[in-house]
Protein backbone atom coordinates (compact mmCIF):
# COMPACT_ATOMS: atom_id res chain seq x y z
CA UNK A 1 -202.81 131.27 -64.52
CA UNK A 2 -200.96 131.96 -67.85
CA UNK A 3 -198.92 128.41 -67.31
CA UNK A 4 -201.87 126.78 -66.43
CA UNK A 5 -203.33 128.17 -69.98
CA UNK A 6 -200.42 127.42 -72.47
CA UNK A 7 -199.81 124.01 -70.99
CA UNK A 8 -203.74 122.44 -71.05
CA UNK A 9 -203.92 124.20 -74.47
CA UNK A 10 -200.73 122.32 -75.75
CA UNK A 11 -201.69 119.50 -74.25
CA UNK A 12 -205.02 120.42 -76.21
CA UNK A 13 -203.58 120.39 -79.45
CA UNK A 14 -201.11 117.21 -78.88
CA UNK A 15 -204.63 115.62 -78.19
CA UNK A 16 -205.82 116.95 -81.25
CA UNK A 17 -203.10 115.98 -83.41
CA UNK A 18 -202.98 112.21 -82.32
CA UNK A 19 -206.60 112.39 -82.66
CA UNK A 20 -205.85 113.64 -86.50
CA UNK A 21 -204.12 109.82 -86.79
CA UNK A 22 -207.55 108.21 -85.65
CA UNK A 23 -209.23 110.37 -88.20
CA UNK A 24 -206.83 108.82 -90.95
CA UNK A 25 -207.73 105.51 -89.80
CA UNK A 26 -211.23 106.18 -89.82
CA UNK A 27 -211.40 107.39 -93.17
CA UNK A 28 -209.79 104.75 -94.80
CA UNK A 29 -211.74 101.06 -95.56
CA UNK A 30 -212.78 100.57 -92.62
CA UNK A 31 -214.68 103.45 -91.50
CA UNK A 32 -214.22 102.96 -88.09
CA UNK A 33 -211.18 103.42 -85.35
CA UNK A 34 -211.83 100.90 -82.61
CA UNK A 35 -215.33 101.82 -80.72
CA UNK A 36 -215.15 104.89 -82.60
CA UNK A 37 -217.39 105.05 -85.63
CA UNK A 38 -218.86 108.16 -86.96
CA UNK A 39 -215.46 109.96 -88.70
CA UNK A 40 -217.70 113.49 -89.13
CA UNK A 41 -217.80 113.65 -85.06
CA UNK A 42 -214.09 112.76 -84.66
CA UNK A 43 -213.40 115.21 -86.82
CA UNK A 44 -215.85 118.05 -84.99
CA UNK A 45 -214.06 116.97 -81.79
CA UNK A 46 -210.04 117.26 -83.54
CA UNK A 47 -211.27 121.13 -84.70
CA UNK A 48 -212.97 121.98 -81.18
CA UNK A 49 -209.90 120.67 -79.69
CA UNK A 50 -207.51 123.13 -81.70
CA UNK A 51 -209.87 125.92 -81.86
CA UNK A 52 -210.05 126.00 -77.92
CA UNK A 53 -206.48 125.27 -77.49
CA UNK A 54 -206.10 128.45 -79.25
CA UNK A 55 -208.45 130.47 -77.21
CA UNK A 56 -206.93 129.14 -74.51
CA UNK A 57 -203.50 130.33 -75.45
CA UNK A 58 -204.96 134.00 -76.71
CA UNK A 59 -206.32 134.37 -72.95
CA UNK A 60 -203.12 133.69 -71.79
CA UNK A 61 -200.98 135.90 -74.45
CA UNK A 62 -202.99 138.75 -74.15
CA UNK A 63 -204.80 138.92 -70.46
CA UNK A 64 -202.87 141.04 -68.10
CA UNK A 65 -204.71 139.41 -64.99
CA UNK A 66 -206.60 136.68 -65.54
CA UNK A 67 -209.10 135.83 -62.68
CA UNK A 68 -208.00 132.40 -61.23
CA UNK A 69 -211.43 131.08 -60.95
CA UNK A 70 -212.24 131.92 -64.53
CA UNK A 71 -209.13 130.88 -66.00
CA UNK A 72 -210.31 127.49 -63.97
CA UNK A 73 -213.62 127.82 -65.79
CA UNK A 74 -211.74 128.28 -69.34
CA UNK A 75 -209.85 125.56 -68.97
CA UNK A 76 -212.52 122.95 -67.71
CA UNK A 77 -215.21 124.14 -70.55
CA UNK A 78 -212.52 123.84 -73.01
CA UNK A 79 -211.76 120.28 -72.32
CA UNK A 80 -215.40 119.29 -71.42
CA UNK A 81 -216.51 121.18 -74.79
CA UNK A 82 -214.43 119.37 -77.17
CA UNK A 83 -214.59 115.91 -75.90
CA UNK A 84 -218.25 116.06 -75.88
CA UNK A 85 -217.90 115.38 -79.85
CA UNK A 86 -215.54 112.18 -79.02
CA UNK A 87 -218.97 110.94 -76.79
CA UNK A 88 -221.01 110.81 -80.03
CA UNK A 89 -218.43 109.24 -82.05
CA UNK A 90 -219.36 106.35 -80.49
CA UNK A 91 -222.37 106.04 -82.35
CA UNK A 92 -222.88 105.24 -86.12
CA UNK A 93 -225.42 108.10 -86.05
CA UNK A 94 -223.13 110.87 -84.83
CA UNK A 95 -225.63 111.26 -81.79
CA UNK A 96 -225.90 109.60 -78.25
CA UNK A 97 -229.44 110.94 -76.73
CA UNK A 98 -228.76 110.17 -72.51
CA UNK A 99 -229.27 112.16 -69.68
CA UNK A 100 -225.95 112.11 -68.76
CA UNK A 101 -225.05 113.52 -71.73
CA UNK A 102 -227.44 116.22 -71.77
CA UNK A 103 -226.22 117.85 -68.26
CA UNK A 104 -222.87 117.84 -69.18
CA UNK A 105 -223.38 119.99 -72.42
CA UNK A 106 -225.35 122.37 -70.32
CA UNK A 107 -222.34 122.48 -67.98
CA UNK A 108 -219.70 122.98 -70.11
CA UNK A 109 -221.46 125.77 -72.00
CA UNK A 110 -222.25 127.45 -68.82
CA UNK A 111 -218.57 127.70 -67.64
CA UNK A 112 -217.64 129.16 -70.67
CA UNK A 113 -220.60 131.38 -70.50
CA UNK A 114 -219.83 132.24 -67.39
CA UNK A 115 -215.88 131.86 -67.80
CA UNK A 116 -215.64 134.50 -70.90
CA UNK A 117 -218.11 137.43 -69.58
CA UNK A 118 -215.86 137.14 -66.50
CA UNK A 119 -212.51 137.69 -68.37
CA UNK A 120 -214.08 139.96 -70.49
CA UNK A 121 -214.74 142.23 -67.50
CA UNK A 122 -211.58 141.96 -65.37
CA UNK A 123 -209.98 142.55 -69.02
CA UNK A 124 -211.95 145.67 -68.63
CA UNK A 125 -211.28 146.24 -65.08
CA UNK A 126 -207.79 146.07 -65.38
């Protein structure tokens, strides 16, 4: 599970650095990268991005026997967490109201919620 851990939080972080370009772009005359076009939510999604990449990689440095089905959990709550910012950038408002959108930020706080209690125990446990 380790691997699994330092390679979706580098691939984390090379998402968040080529998503540092778009924030360049966006902050420039324009104000806008493509579809993209609320900068403060790009930017909310490049520091999620790093900032869970990070977790991601602590788990993995410092857990001695990481459940697999939490490390699972980690992982997709990570990606889901982040990327939920990158929805709303999409909007000149910073803030798409759908149902859609709604069930997956319950989700991907509940596997984290779920995911970090978990390791937190078999940390414990171990």
């Amino acid at each position: 599970m380790q691997a699994i851990l330092i390679s979706s939080g580098l691939i984390q972080i090379t998402f968040a650095v080529a998503l540092g370009w778009v924030m360049v772009a966006m902050f420039g005359p324009a104000g806008r990268f493509g579809p993209l076009r609320n900068a403060k939510r790009v930017l909310q999604c490049h520091i999620d991005n790093i900032l869970m990449a990070l977790l991601q990689f602590a788990i993995a440095a410092v857990h001695p026997a990481i459940p697999e089905i939490a490390g699972w959990l980690l992982v997709i709550g990570s990606w889901t967490n982040a990327q939920l910012f990158l929805v709303h950038a999409f909007s000149e408002k910073g803030y798409i109201k759908h149902r859609v959108i709604d069930v997956a930020t319950v989700i991907s706080f509940g596997l984290l919620s779920v995911a970090y209690p978990w390791l937190l125990y078999a940390w414990f446990s171990a």
